[in-house]
C-alpha atoms as a PDB file:
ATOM      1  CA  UNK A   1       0.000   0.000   0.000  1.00  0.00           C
ATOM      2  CA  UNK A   2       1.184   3.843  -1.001  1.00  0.00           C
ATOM      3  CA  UNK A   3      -0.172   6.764  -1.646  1.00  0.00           C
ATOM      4  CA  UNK A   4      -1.889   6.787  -5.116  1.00  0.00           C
ATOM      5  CA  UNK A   5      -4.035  10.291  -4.862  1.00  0.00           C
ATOM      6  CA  UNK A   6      -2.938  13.075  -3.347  1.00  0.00           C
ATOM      7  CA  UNK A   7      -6.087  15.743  -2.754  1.00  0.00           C
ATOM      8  CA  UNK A   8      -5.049  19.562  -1.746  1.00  0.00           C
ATOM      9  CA  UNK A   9      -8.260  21.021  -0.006  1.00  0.00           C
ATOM     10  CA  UNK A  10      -9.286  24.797  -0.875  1.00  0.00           C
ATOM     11  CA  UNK A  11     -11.427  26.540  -2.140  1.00  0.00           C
ATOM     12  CA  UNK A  12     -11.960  27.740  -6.083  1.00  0.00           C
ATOM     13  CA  UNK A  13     -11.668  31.220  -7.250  1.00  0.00           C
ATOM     14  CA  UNK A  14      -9.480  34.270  -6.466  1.00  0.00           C
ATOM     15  CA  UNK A  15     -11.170  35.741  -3.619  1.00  0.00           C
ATOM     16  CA  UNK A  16      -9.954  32.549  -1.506  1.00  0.00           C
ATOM     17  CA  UNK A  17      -6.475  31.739  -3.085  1.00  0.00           C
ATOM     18  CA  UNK A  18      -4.993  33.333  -0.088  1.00  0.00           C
ATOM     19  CA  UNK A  19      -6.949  32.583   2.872  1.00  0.00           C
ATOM     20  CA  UNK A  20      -6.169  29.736   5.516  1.00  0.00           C
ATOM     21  CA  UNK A  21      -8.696  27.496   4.145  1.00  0.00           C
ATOM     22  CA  UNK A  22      -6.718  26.953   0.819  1.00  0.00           C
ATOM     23  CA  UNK A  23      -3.726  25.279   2.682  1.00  0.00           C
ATOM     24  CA  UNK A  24      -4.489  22.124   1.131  1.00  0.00           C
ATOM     25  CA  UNK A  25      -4.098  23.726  -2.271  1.00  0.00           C
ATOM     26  CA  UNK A  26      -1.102  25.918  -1.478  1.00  0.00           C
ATOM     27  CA  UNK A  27       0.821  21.980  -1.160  1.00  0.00           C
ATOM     28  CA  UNK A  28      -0.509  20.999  -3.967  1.00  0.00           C
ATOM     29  CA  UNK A  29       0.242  23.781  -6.502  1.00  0.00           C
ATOM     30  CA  UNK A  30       4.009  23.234  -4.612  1.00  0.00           C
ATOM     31  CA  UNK A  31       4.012  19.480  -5.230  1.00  0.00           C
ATOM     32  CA  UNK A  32       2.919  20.034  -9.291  1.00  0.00           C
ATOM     33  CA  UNK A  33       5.290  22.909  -9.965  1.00  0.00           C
ATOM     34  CA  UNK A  34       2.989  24.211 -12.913  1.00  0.00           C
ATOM     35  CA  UNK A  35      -0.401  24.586 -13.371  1.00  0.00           C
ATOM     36  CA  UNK A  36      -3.219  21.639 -12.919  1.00  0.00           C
ATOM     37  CA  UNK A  37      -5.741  21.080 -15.527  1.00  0.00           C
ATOM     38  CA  UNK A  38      -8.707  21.310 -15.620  1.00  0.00           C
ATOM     39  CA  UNK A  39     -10.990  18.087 -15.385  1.00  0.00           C
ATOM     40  CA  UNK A  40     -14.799  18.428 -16.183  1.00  0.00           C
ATOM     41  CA  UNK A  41     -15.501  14.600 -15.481  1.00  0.00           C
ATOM     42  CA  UNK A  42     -14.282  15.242 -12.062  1.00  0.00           C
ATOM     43  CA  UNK A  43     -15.191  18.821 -11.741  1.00  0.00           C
ATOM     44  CA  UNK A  44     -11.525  19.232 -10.271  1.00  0.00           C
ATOM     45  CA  UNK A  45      -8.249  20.695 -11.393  1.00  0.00           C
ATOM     46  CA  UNK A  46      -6.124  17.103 -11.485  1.00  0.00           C
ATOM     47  CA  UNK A  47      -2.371  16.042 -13.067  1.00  0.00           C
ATOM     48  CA  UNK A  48       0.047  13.225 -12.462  1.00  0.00           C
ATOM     49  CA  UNK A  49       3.324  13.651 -10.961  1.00  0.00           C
ATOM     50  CA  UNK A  50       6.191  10.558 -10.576  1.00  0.00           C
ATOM     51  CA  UNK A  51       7.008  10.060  -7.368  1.00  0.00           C
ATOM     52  CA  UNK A  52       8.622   7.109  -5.584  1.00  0.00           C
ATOM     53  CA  UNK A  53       8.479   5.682  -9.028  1.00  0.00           C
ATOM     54  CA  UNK A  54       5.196   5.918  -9.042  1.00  0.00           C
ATOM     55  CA  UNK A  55       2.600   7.945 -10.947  1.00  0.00           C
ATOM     56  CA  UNK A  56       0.732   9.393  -8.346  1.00  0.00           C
ATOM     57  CA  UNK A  57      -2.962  12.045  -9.293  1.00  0.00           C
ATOM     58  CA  UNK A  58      -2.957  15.548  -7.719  1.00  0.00           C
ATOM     59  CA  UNK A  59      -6.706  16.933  -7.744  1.00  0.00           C
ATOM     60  CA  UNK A  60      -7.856  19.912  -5.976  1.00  0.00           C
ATOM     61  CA  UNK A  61     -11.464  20.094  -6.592  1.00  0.00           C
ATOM     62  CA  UNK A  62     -13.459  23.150  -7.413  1.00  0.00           C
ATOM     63  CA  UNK A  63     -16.480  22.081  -5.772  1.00  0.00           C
ATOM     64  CA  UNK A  64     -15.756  24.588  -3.092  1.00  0.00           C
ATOM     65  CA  UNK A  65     -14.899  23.442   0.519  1.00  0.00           C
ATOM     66  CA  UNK A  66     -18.116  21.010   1.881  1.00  0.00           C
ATOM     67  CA  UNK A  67     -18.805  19.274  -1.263  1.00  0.00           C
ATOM     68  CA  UNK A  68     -15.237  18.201  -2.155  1.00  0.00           C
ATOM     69  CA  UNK A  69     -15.560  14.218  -1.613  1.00  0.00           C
ATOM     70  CA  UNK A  70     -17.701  14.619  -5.162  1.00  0.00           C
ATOM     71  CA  UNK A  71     -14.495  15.092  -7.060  1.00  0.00           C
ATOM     72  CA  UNK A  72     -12.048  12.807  -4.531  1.00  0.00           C
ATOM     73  CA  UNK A  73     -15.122  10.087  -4.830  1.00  0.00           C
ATOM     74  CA  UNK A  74     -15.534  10.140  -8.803  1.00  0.00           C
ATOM     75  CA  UNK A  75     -11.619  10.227  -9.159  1.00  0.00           C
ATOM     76  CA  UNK A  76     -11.054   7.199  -6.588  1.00  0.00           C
ATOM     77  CA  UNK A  77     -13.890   5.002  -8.065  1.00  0.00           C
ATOM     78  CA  UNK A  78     -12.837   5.889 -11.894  1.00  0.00           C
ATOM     79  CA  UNK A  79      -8.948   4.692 -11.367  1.00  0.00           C
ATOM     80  CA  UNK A  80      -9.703   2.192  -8.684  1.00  0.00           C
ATOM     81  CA  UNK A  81      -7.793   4.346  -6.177  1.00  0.00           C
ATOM     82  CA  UNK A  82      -8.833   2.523  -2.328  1.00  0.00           C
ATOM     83  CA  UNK A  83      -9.474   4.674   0.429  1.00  0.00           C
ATOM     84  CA  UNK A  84      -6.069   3.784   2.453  1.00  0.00           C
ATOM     85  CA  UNK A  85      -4.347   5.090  -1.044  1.00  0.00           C
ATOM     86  CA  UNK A  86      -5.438   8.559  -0.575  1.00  0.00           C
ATOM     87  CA  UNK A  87      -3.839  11.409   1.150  1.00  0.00           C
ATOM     88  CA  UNK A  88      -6.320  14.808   1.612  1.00  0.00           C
ATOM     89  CA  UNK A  89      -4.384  17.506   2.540  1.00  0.00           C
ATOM     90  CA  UNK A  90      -6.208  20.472   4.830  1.00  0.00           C
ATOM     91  CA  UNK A  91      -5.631  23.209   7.102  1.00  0.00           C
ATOM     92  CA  UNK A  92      -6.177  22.094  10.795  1.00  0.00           C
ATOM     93  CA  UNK A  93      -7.423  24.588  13.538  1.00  0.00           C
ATOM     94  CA  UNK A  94      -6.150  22.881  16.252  1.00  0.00           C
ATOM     95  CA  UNK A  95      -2.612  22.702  15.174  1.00  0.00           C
ATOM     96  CA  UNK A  96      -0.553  25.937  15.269  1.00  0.00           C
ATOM     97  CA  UNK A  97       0.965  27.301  12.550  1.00  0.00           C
ATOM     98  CA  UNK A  98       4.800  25.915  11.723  1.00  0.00           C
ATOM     99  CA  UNK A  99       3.327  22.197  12.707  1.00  0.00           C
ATOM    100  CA  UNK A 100       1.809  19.306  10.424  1.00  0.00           C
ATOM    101  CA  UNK A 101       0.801  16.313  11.248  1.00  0.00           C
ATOM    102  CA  UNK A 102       0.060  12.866   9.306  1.00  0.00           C
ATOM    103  CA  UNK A 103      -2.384  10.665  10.643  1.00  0.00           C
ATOM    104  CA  UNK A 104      -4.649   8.061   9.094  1.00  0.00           C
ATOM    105  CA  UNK A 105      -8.360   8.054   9.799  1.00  0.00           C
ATOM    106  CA  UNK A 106     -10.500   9.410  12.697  1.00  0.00           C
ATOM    107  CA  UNK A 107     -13.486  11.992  12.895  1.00  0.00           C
ATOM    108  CA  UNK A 108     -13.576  14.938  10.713  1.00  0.00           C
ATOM    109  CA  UNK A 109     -12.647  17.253  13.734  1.00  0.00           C
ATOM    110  CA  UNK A 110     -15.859  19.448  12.114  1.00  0.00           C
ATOM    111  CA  UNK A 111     -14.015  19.790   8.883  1.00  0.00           C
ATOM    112  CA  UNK A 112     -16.394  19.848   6.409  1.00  0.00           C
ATOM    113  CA  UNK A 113     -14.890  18.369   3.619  1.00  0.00           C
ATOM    114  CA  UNK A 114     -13.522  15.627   5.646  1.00  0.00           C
ATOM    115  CA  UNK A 115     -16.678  14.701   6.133  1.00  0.00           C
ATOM    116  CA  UNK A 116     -17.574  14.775   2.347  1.00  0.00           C
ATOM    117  CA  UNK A 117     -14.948  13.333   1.685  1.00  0.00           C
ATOM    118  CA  UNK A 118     -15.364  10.240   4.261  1.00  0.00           C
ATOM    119  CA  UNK A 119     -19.286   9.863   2.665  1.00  0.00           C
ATOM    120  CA  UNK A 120     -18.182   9.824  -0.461  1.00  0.00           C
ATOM    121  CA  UNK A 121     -15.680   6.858  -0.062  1.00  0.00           C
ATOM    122  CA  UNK A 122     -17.494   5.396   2.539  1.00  0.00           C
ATOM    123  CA  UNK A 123     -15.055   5.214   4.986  1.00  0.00           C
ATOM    124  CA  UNK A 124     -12.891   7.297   7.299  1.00  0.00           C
ATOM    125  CA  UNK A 125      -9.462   5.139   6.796  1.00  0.00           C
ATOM    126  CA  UNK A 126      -7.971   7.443   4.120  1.00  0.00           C
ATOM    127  CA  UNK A 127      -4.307   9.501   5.232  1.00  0.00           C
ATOM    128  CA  UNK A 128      -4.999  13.005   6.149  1.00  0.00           C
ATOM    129  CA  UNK A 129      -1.973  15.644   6.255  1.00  0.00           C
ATOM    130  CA  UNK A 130      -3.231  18.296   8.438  1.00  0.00           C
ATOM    131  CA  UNK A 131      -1.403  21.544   8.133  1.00  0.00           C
ATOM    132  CA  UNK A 132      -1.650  23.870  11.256  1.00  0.00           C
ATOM    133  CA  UNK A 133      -3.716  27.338  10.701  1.00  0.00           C
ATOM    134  CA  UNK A 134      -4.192  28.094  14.571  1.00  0.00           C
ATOM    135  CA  UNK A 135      -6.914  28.536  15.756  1.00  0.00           C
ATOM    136  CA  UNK A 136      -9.218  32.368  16.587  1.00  0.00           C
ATOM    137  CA  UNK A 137      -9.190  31.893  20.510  1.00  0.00           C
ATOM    138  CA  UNK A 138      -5.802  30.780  20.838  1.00  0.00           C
ATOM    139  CA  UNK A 139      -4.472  34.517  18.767  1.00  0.00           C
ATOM    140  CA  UNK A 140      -6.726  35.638  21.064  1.00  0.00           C
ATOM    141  CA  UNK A 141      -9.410  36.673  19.054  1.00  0.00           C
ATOM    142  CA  UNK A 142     -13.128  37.005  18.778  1.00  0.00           C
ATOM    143  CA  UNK A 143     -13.355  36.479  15.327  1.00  0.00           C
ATOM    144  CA  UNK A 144     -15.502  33.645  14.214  1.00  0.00           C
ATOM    145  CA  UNK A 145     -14.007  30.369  12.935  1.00  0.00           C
ATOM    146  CA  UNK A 146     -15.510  30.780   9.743  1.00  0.00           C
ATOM    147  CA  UNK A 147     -14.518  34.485   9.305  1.00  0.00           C
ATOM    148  CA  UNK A 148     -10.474  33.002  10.496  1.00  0.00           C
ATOM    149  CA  UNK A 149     -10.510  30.526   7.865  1.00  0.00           C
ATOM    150  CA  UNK A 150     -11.398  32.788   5.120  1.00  0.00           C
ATOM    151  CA  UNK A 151      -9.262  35.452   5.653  1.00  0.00           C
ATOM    152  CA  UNK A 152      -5.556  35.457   4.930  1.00  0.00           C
ATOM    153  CA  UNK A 153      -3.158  34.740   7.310  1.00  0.00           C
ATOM    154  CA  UNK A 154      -1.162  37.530   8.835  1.00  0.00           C
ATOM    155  CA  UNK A 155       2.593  37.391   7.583  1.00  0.00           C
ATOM    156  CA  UNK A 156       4.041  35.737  10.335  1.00  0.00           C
ATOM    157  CA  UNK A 157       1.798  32.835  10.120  1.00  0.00           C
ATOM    158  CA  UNK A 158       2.108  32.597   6.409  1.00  0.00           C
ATOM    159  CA  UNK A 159       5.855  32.802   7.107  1.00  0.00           C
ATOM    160  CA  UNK A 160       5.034  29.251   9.688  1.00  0.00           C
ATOM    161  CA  UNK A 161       2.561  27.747   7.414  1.00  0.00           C
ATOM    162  CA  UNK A 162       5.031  27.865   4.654  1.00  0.00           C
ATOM    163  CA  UNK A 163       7.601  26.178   6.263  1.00  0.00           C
ATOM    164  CA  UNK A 164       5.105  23.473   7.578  1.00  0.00           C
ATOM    165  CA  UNK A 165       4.517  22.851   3.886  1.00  0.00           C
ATOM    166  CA  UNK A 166       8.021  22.606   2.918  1.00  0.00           C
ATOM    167  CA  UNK A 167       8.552  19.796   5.580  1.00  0.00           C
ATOM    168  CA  UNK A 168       5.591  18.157   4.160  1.00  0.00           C
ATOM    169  CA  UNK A 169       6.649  18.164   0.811  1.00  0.00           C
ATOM    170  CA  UNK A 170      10.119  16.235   2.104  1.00  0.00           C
ATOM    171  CA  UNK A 171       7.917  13.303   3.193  1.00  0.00           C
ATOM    172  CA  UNK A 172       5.753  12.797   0.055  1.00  0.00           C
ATOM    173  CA  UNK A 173       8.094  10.506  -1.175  1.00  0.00           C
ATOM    174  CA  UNK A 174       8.084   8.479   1.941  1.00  0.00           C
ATOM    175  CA  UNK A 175       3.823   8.025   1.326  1.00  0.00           C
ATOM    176  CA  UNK A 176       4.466   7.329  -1.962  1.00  0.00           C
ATOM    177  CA  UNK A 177       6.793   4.620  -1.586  1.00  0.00           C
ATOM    178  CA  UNK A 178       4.397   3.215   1.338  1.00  0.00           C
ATOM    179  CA  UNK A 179       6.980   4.231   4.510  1.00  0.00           C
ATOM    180  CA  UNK A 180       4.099   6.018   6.314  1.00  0.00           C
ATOM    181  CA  UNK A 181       6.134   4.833   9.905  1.00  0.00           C
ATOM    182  CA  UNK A 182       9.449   6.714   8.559  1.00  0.00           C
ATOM    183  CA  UNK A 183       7.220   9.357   7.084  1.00  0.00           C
ATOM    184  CA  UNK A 184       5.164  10.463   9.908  1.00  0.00           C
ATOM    185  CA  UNK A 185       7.841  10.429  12.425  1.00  0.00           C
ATOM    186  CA  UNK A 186      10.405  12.300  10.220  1.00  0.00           C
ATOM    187  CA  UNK A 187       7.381  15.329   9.863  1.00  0.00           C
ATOM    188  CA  UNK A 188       6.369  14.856  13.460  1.00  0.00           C
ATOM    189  CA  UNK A 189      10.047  15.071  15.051  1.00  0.00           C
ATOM    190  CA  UNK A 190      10.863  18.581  15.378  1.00  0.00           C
ATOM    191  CA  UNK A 191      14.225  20.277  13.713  1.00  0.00           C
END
């Protein structure tokens, strides 16, 4: 088993290409290195990458945030991609910015397309790479959770979340070569 589909979480269109919801995406467009295409049948901007030796899918779907497991579901089902071969990438309130954690299965946490994404494939036991956004309270401050998520980071956070990502992106070929022990504790170890 390795890591066949890799899913960046975000949300389509310009007004949210910088907000913390769209860390999912802001991995992705790092792991392609050009521009996805765009994929009607899956309603998703998807490419291939090698990896591991592997070709391994990138998809960020444009079905905006809650509705995402449409375009993970119809890409799974349509290459035979299992559940424990996919990796969804999202921004994580509970994690501070700077940290990222890999973890497979387990509740949504009240992410939204989580739990989209766990209807659609009928099953929770898929690898999630959460990448830490904070969270309101803990920058102590009163703005609704939905209101944090879709407004940008301020520049020191971007500065953290950045170098989350980069860390992530030196395990990816760990998942796709199926070392998910060596991967998670070389992103969870601290440096």
């Amino acid at each position: 088993m390795a890591i066949r589909l890799i899913v960046g979480l975000g949300n389509p269109g310009p007004e949210y290409e910088q907000t913390r919801h769209n860390a999912g995406f802001w991995l992705v467009d790092a792991l392609a290195g050009k521009p996805l295409a765009r994929e009607m049948r899956f309603n998703a901007l998807a490419g291939k990458i090698r990896c591991a030796d592997q070709e391994i899918w990138l998809l960020q779907p444009q079905t905006f945030m809650n509705r995402s497991g449409q375009s993970v579901g119809a890409l799974a089902r349509f290459y035979k991609i299992a559940a424990d071969e996919v990796l969804v990438v999202h921004d994580e309130l509970d994690i501070p910015p700077g940290a990222a954690k890999l973890k497979k299965g387990g509740s949504s946490g009240g992410h939204n397309g989580l739990k989209d994404i766990t209807a659609a494939l009928g099953t929770q036991d898929y690898w999630r790479l959460r990448l830490g956004i904070g969270h309101p309270r803990t920058a102590e401050s009163q703005q609704a959770v939905v209101d944090y998520v879709l407004h940008r980071p301020r520049k020191e956070e971007q500065k953290l979340i950045d170098e989350a990502i980069e860390k992530s992106l030196s395990v990816i070929p760990l998942l796709c070569d199926g070392k998910f022990e060596s991967a998670t504790m070389q992103l969870h170890t601290a440096k």
